[in-house]
Protein backbone atom coordinates (compact mmCIF):
# COMPACT_ATOMS: atom_id res chain seq x y z
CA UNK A 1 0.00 0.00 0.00
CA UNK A 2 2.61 2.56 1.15
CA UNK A 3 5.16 1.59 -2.10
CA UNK A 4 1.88 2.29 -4.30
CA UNK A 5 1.08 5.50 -2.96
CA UNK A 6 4.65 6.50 -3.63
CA UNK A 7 4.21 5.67 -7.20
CA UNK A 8 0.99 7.58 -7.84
CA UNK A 9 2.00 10.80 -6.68
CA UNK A 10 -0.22 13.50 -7.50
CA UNK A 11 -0.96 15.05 -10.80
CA UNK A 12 -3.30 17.55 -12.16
CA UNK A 13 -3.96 16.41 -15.96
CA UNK A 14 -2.60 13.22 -16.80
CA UNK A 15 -5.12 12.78 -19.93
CA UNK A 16 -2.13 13.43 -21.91
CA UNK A 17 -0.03 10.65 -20.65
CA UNK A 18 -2.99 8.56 -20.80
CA UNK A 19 -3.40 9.45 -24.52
CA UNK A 20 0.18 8.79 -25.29
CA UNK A 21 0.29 5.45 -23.17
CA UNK A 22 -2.73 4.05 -25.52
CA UNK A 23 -1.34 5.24 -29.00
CA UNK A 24 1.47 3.31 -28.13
CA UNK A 25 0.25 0.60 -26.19
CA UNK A 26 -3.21 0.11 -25.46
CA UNK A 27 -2.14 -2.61 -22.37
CA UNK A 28 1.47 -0.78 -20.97
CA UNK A 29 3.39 -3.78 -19.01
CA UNK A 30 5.59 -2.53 -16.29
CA UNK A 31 7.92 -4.90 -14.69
CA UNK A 32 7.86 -3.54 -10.77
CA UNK A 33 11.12 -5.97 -9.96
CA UNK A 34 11.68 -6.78 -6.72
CA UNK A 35 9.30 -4.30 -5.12
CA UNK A 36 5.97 -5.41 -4.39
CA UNK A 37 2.37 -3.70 -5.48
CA UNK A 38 0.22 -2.85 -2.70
CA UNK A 39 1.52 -4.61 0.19
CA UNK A 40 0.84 -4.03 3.45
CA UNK A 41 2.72 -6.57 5.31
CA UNK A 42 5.81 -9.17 4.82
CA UNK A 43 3.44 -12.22 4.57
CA UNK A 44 1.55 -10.16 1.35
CA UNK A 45 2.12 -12.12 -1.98
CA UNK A 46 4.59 -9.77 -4.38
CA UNK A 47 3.41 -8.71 -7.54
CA UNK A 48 5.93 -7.96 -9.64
CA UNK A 49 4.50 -7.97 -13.04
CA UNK A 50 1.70 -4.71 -14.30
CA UNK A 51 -0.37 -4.32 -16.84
CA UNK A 52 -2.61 -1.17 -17.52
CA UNK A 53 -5.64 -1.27 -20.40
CA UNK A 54 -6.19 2.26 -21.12
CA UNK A 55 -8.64 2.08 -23.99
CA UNK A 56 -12.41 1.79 -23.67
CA UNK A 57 -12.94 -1.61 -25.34
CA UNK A 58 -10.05 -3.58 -23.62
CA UNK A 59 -11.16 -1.60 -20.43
CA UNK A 60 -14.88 -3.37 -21.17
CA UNK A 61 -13.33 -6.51 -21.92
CA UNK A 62 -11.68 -6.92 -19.03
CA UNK A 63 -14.15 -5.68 -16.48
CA UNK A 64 -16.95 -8.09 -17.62
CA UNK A 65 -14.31 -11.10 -17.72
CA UNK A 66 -14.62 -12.29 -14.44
CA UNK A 67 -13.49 -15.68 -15.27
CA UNK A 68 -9.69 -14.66 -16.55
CA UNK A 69 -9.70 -11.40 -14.30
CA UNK A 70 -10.07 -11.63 -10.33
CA UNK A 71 -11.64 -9.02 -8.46
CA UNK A 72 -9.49 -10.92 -5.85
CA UNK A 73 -7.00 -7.83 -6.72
CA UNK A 74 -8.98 -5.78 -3.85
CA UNK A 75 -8.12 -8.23 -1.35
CA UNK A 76 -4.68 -6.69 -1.56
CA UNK A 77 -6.13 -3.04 -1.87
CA UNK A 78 -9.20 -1.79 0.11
CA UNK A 79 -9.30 -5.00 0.95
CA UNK A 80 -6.60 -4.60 4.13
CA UNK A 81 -8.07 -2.01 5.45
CA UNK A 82 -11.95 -3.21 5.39
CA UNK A 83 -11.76 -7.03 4.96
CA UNK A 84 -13.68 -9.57 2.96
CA UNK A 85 -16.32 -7.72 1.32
CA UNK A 86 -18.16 -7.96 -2.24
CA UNK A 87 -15.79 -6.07 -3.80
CA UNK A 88 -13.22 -8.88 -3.88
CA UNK A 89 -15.71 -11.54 -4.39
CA UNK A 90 -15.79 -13.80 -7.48
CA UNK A 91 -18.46 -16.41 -8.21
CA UNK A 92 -19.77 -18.52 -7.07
CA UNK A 93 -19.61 -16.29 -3.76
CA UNK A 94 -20.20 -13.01 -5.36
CA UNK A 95 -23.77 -14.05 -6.30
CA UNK A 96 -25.22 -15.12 -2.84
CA UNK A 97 -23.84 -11.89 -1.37
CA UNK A 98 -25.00 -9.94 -4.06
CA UNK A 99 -27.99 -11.28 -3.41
CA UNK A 100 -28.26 -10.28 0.19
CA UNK A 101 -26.82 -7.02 0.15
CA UNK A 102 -28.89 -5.60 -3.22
CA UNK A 103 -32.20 -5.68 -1.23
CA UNK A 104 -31.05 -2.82 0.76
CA UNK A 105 -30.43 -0.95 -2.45
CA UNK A 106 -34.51 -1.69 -3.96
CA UNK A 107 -35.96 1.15 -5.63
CA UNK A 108 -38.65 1.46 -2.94
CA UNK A 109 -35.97 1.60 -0.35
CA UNK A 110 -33.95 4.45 -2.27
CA UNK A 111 -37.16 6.39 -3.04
CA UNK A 112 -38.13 6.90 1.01
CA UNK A 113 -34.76 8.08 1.25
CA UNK A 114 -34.93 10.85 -1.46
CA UNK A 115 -36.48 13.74 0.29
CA UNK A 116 -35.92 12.45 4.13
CA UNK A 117 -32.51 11.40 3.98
CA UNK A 118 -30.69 13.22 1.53
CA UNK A 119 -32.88 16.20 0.45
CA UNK A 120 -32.99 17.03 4.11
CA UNK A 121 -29.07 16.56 4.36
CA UNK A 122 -28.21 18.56 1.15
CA UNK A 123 -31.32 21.99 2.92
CA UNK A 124 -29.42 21.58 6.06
CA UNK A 125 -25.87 22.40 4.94
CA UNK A 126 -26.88 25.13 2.79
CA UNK A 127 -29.06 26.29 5.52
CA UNK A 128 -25.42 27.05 6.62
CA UNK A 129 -24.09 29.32 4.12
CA UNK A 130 -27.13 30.64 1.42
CA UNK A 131 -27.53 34.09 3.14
CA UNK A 132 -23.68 34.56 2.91
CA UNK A 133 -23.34 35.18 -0.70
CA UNK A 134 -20.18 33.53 -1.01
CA UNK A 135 -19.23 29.77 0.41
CA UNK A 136 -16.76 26.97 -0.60
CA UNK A 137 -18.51 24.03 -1.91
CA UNK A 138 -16.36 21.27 -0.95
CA UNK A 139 -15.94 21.59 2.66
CA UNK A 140 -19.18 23.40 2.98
CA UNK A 141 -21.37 20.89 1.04
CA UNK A 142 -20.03 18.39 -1.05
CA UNK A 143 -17.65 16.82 1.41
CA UNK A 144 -19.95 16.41 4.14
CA UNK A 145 -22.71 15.89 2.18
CA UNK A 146 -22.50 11.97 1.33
CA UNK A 147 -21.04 11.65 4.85
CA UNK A 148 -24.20 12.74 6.51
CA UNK A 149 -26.57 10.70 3.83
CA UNK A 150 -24.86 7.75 5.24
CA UNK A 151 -24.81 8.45 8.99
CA UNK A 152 -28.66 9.27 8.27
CA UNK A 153 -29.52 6.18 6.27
CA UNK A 154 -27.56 4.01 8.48
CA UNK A 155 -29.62 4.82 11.50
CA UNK A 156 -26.61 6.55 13.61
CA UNK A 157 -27.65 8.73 16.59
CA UNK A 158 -26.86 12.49 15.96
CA UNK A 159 -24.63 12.80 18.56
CA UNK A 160 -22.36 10.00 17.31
CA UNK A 161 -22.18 12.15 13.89
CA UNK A 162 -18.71 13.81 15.04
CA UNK A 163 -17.37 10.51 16.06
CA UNK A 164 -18.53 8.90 13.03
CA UNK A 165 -17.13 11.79 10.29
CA UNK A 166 -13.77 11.83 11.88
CA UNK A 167 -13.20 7.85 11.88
CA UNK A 168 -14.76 7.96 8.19
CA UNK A 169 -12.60 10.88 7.04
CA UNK A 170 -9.46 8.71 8.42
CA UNK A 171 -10.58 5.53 6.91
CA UNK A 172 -11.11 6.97 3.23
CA UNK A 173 -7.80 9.03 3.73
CA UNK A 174 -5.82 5.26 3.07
CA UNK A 175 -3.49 6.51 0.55
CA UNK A 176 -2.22 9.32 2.60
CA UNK A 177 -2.01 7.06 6.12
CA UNK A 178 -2.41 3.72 6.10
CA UNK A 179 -1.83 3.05 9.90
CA UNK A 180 -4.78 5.72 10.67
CA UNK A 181 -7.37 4.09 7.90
CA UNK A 182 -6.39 0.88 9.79
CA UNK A 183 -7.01 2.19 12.83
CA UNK A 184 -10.00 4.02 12.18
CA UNK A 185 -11.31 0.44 10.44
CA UNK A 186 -10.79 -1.41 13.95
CA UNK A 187 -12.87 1.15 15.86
CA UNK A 188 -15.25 2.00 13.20
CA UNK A 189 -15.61 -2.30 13.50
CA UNK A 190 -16.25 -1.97 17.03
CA UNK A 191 -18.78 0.47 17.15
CA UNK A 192 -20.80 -0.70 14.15
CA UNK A 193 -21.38 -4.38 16.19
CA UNK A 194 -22.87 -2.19 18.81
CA UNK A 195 -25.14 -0.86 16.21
CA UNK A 196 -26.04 -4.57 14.58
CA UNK A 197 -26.63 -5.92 17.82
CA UNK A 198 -29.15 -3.53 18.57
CA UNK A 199 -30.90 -3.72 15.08
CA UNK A 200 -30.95 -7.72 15.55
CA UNK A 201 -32.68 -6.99 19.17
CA UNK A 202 -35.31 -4.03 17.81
CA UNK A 203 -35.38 -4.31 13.46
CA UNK A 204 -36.54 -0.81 12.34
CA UNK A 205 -38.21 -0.18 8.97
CA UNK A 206 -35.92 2.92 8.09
CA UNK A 207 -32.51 2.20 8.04
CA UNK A 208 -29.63 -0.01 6.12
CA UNK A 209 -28.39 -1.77 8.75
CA UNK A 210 -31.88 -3.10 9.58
CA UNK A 211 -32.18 -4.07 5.66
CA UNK A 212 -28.75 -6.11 5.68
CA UNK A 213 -29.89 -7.58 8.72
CA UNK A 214 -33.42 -8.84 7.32
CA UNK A 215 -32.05 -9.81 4.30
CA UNK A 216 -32.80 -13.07 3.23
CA UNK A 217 -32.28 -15.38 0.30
CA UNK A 218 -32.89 -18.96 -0.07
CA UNK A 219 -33.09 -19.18 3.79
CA UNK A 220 -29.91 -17.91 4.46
CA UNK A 221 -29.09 -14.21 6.32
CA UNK A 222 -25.80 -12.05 6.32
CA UNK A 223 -23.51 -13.16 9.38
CA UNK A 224 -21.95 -9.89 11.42
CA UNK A 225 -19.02 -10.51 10.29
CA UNK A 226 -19.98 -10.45 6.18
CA UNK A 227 -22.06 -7.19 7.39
CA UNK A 228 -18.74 -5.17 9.15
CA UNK A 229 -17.06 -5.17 5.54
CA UNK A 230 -20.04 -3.45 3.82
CA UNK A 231 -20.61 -1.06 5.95
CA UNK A 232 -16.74 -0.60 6.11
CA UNK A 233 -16.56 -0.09 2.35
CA UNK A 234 -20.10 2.37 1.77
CA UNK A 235 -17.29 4.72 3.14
CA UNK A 236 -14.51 4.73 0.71
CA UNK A 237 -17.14 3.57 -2.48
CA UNK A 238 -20.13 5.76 -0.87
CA UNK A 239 -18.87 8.67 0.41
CA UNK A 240 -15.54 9.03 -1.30
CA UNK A 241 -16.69 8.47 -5.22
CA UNK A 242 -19.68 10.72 -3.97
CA UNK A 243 -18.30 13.33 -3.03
CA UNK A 244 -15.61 14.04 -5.40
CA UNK A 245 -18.35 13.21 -8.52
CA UNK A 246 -20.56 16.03 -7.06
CA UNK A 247 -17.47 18.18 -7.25
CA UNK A 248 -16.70 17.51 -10.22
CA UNK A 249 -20.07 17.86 -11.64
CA UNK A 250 -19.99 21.11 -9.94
CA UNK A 251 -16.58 22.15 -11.20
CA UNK A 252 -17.78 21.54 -14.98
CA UNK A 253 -20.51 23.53 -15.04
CA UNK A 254 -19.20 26.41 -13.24
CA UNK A 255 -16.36 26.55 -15.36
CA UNK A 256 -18.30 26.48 -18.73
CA UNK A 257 -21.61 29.08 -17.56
CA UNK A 258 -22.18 28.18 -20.81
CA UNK A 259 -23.28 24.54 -19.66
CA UNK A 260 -24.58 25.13 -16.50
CA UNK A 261 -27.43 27.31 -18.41
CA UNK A 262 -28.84 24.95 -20.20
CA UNK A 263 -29.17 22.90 -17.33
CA UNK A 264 -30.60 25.93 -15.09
CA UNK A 265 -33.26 26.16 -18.40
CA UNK A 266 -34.18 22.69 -18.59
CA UNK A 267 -33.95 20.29 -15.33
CA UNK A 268 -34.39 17.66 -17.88
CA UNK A 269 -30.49 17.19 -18.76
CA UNK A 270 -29.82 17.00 -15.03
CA UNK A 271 -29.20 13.04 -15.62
CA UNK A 272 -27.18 13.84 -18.71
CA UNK A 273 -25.22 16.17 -16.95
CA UNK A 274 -24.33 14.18 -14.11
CA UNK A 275 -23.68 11.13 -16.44
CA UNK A 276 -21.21 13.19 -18.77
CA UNK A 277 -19.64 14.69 -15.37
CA UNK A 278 -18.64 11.08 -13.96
CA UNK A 279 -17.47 10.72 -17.50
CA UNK A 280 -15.18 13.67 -18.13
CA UNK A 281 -13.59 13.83 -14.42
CA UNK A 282 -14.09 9.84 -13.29
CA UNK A 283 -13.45 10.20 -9.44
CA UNK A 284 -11.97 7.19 -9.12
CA UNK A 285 -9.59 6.90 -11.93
CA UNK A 286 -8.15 2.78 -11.81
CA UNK A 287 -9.60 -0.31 -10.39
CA UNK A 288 -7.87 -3.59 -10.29
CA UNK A 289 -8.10 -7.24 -11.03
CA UNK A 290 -5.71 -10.13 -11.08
CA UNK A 291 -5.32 -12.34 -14.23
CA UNK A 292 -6.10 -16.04 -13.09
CA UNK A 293 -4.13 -17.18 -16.42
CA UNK A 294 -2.38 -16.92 -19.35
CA UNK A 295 -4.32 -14.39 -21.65
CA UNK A 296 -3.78 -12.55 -24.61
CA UNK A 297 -5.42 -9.17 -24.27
CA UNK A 298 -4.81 -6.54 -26.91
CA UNK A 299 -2.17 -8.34 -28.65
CA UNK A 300 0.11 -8.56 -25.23
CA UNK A 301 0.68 -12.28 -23.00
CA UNK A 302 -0.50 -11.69 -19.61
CA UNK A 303 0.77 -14.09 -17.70
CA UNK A 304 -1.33 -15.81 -14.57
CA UNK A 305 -0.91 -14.12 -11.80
CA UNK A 306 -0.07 -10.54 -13.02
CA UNK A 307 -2.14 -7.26 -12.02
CA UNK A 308 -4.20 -5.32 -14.04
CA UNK A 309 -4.82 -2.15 -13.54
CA UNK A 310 -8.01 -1.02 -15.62
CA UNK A 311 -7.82 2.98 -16.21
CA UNK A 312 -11.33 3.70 -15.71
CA UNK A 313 -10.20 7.22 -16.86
CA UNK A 314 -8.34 6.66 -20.13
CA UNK A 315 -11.03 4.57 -21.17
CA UNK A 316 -13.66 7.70 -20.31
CA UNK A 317 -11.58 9.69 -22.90
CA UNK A 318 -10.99 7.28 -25.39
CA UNK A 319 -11.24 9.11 -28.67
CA UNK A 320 -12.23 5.59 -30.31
CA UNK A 321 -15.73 5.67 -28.11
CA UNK A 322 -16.06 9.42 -27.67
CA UNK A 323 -16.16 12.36 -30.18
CA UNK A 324 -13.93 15.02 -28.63
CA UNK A 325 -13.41 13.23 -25.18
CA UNK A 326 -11.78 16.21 -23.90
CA UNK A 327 -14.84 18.34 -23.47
CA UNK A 328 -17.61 18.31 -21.05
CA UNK A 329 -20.69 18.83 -22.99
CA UNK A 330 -23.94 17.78 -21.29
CA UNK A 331 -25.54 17.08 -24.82
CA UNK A 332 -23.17 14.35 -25.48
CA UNK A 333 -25.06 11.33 -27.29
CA UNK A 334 -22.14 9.02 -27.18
CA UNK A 335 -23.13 7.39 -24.20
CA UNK A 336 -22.23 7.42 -20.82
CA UNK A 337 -18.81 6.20 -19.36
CA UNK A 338 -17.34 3.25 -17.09
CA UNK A 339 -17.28 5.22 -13.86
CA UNK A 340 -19.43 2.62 -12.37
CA UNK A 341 -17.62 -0.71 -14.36
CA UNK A 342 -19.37 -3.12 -15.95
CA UNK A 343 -20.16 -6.81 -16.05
CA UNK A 344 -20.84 -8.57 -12.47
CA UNK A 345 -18.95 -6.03 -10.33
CA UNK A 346 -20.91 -2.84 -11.51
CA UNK A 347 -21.54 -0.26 -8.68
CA UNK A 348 -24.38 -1.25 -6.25
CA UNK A 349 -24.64 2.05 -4.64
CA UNK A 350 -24.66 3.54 -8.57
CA UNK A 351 -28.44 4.28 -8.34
CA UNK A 352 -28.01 5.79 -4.78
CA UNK A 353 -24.81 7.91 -6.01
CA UNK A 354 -27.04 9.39 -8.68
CA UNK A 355 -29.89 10.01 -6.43
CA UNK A 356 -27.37 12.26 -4.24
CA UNK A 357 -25.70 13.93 -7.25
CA UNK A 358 -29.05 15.15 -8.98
CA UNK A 359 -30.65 15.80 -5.46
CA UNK A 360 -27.86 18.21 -4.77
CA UNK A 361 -27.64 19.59 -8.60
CA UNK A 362 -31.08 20.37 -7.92
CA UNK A 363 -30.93 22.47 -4.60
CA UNK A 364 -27.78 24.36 -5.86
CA UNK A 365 -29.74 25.93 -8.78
CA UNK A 366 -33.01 26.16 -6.91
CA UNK A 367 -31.71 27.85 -3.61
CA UNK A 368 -28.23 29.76 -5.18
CA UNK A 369 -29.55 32.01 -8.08
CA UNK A 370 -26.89 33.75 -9.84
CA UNK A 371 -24.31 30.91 -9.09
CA UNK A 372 -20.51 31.57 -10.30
CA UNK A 373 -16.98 30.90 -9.50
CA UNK A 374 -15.36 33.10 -7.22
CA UNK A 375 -13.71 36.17 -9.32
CA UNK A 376 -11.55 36.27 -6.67
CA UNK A 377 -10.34 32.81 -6.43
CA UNK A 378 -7.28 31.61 -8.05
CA UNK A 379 -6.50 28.37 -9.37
CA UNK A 380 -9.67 26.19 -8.73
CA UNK A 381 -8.97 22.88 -10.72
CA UNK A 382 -9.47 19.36 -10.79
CA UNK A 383 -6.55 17.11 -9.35
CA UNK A 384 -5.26 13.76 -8.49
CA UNK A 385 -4.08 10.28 -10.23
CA UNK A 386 -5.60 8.23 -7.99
CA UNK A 387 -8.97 10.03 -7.17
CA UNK A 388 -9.88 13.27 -8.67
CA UNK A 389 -12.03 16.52 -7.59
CA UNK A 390 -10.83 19.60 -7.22
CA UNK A 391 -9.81 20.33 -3.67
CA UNK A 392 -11.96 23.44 -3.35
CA UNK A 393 -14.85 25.40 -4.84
CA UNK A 394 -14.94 28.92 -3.95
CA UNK A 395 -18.68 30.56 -5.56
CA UNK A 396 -20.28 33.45 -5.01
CA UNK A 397 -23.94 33.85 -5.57
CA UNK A 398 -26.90 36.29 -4.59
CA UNK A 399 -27.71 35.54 -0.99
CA UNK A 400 -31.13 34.84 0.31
């Protein structure tokens, strides 16, 4: 984990080298040599052989592959820090759990949380700032924002809020401190049993915990400990990818007024808007799988064994999918992006994430008329190789 985060670094376009990696070679192979990828102890297997698929139909290929390419990858990723959960699951496994866990995620279940969970959480921050005129959307509403959704929909007692945001905030800060996110993981553990224990005592009607707890398929229920990991990873795959998509949706129109007018005219490209957002600016840009044998893919060997790293971002702005990748335009017609993957392992919370984005889209323009970027700010922009959003969002607007 640490080595990896020392390879990232931190960049603020790298669409270019993206562009450059898959004119030349669509799957890059990068021999690590004795270092390992993304270990986090001595006892972690080394991987010492990379392979990165930057364009949009090898991307595809490989995410609904499940067969030649493990999701077993995350076990060595997010894995560490929240333990066995669907993410790292193949089949036959994946399907029970998927099974169990998607009934919290129904369509009846999302729409009672529309206007009492997260239309009340989006009213209440900007209850904070709309009579200021000015505010910075990131720490003052996009940040929090998914955050609170979840303490809400979970079922978590106000006053644990401030306990629960600063664990959460550590745990989704893994790349930049490992030792806290595993930290924050133990005691976020601990308190969360509390919380299933009680919802196995008194089930309630309103919350996810009480959902995954109910759950039932072919007579069989979620144990505690297949429940911990969920919860563990709505944080990083929740509230993380959230966040920084609402920023970035945010980001694009501001920055083009251009755009955001013809969404303030006509609330019917709100869902095009947010889908071309997670498209131009993917907030999480790789995701990774391990090849269970010897494939061909794109002309290259990849040998059993080896890590793939699928750039969810080249393949967003691959000019063989997408007319003029570059540019955020919400009338694209090209179809939406792989922000959410594909095949077996696509997003479960994708329905929920797009809920919260257009929720929020929707109170910005209702409640901040004559919304702009700062004149006085310098340098806002969009950063980061591993995730990307910009890191702040300074607006002015006429106040209430």
């Amino acid at each position: 984990m640490r080595q990896f985060v020392e390879l990232a670094g931190d960049v603020r376009d790298p669409y270019p080298m993206f562009a450059g990696i898959r004119a030349e070679a669509p799957v890059l192979h990068v021999e690590l040599g004795a270092g390992a990828l993304y270990r986090h102890d001595e006892q972690a297997p080394r991987i010492t052989s990379l392979f990165t698929v930057t364009s949009y139909e090898l991307a595809q290929q490989v995410l609904t592959d499940h067969e030649r390419f493990s999701s077993a990858a995350n076990a060595m990723t997010v894995g560490s820090v929240i333990g066995h959960s669907i993410l790292e699951m193949d089949p036959p496994e994946h399907q029970g759990h998927r099974a169990l866990v998607a009934k919290a995620f129904r369509t009846r279940v999302l729409e009672q949380w529309s206007d009492a969970v997260i239309g009340r959480c989006v009213a209440e921050l900007i209850d904070d700032f709309v009579s200021d005129g000015r505010a910075d959307l990131v720490p003052q509403l996009t940040f929090p924002f998914p955050m609170r959704v979840i303490a809400r929909v979970l079922g978590l007692p106000e006053a644990d809020w401030p306990r629960f945001l600063r664990l959460s905030t550590q745990l989704i800060a893994v790349m930049r401190n490992y030792d806290g996110a595993v930290a924050a993981s133990r005691e976020l553990r601990g308190y969360f049993g509390e919380i299933i224990a009680d919802r196995r005592r008194f089930t309630r009607d309103d919350d996810l915990v009480s959902q995954l707890v109910a759950a039932e398929v072919d007579g069989r229920r979620l144990s505690d400990d297949e429940i911990y990991p969920f919860l563990l990873l709505l944080l990083p795959a929740g509230a993380e990818t959230t966040y920084r998509s609402s920023s970035n949706l945010l980001f694009g129109l501001l920055s083009d007024p251009g755009q955001l007018e013809l969404v303030r005219a006509d609330r019917e490209l709100v869902p095009q808007a947010i889908e071309e957002a997670l498209r131009w600016e993917t907030p999480l840009l790789t995701v990774a799988r391990l090849a269970t044998a010897d494939v061909e893919l794109g002309g290259v060997h990849v040998p059993a064994g080896s890590f793939v790293a699928v750039s969810l971002g080249a393949a967003n702005r691959d000019p063989g999918r997408y007319g003029s990748p570059e540019l955020f335009d919400v009338m694209r017609e090209d179809g939406s992006g792989l922000s959410f993957g594909t095949g077996i392992h696509k997003c479960l919370g994708m329905h929920l994430a797009r809920m919260e984005m257009r929720v929020l889209l929707g109170a910005v323009l209702d409640r901040l008329p004559g919304l702009r970027l700062d004149p006085e700010a310098e340098d806002v922009h969009i950063h980061g190789l591993i995730f990307r959003s910009p890191p702040n969002l300074p607006v002015r607007f006429d106040p209430a």
